[in-house]
C-alpha atoms as a PDB file:
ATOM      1  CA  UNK A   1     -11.775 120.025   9.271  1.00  0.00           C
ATOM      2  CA  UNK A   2      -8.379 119.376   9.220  1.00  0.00           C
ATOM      3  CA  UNK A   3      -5.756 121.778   7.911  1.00  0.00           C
ATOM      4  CA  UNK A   4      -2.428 121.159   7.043  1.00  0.00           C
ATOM      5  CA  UNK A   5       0.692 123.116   5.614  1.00  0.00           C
ATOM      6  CA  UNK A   6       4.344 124.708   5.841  1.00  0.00           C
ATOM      7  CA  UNK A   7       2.956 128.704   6.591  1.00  0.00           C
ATOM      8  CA  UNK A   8       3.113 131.443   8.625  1.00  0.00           C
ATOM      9  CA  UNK A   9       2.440 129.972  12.493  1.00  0.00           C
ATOM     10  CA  UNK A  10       1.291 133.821  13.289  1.00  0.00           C
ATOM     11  CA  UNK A  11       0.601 136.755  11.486  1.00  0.00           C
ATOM     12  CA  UNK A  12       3.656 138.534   9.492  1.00  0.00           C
ATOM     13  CA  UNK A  13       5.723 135.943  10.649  1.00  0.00           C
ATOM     14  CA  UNK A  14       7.674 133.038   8.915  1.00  0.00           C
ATOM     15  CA  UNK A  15       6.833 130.198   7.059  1.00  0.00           C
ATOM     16  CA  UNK A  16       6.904 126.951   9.246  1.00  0.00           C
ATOM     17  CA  UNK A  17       9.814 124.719   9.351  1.00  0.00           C
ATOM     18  CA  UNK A  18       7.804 121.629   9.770  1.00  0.00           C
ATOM     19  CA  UNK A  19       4.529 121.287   8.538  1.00  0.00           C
ATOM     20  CA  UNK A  20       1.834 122.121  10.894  1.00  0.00           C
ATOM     21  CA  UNK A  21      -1.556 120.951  11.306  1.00  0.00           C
ATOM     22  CA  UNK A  22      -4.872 122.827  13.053  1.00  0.00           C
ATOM     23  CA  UNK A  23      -8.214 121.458  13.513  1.00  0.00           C
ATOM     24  CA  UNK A  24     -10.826 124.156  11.912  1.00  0.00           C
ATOM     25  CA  UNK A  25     -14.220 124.614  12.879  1.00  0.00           C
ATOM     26  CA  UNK A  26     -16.444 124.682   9.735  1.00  0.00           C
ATOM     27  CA  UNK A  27     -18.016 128.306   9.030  1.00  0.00           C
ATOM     28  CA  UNK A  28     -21.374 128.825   7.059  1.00  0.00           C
ATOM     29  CA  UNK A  29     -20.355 131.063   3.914  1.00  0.00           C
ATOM     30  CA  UNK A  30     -22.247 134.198   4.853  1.00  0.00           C
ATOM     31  CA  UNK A  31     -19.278 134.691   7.773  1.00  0.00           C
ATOM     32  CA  UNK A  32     -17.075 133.650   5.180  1.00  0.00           C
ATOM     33  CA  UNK A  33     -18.553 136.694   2.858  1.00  0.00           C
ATOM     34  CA  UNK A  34     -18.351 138.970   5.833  1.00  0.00           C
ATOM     35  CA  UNK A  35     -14.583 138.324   6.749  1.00  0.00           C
ATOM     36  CA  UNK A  36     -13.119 137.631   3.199  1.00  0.00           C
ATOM     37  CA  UNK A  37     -15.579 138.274   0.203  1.00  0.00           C
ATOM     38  CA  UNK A  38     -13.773 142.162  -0.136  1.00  0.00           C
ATOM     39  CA  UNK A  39     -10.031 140.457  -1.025  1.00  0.00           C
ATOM     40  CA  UNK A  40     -12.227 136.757  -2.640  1.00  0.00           C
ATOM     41  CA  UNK A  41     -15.727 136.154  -3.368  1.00  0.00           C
ATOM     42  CA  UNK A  42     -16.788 132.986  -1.778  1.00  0.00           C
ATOM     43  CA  UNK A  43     -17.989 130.660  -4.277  1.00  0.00           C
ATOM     44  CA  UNK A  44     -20.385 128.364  -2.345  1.00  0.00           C
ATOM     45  CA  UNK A  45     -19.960 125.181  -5.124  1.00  0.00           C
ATOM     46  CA  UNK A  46     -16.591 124.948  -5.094  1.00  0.00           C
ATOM     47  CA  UNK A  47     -15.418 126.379  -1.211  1.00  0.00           C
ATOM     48  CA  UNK A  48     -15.342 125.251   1.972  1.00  0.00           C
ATOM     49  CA  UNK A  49     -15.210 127.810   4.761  1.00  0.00           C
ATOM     50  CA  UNK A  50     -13.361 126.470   7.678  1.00  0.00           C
ATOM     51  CA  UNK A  51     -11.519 129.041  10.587  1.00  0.00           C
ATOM     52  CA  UNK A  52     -11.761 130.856  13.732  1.00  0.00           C
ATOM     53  CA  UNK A  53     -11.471 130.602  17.603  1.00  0.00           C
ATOM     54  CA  UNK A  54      -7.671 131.842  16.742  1.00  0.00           C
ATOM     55  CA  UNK A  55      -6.442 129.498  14.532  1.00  0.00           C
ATOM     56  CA  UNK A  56      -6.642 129.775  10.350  1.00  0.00           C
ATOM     57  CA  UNK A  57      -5.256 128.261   7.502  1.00  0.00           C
ATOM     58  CA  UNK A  58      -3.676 128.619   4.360  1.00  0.00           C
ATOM     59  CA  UNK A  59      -1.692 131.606   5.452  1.00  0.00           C
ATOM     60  CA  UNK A  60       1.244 132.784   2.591  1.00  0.00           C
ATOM     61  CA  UNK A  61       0.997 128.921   1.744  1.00  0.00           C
ATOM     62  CA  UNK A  62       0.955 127.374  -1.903  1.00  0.00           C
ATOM     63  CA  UNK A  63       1.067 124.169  -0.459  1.00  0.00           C
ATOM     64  CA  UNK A  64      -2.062 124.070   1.882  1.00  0.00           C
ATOM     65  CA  UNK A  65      -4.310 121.164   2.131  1.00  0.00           C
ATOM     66  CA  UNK A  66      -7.378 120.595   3.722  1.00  0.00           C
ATOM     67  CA  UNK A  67      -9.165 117.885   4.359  1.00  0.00           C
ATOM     68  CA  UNK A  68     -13.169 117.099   5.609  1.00  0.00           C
ATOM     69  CA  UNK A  69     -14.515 113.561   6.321  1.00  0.00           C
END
């Protein structure tokens, strides 16, 4: 899945000057549920759960867009 957006590049840092792109491996929504359902429940009709191996998206970014083919 691509990932694509203007955020943070690492953690607590600042938002992008250019707009970055990461390729995201696809996660099955139980790790999703493990990682993230404390701060957002993962609802399984309407999310995608894509992340890991170091890289993330969607950090401090309103303006985040992902795409799957």
């Amino acid at each position: 899945m691509a990932s694509a957006g203007w955020g943070r590049t690492v953690g607590g840092g600042s938002a992008a000057d250019n707009l970055q792109e990461a390729m995201l491996p696809v996660a099955e929504h139980s790790a999703c549920n493990r990682v993230n359902g404390v701060i957002l429940p993962v609802d399984v009709t309407s999310m995608v759960c894509a992340g890991g191996q170091g890289k993330g998206g969607c950090q401090v970014n309103k303006a985040c867009y992902s795409v799957r083919k």
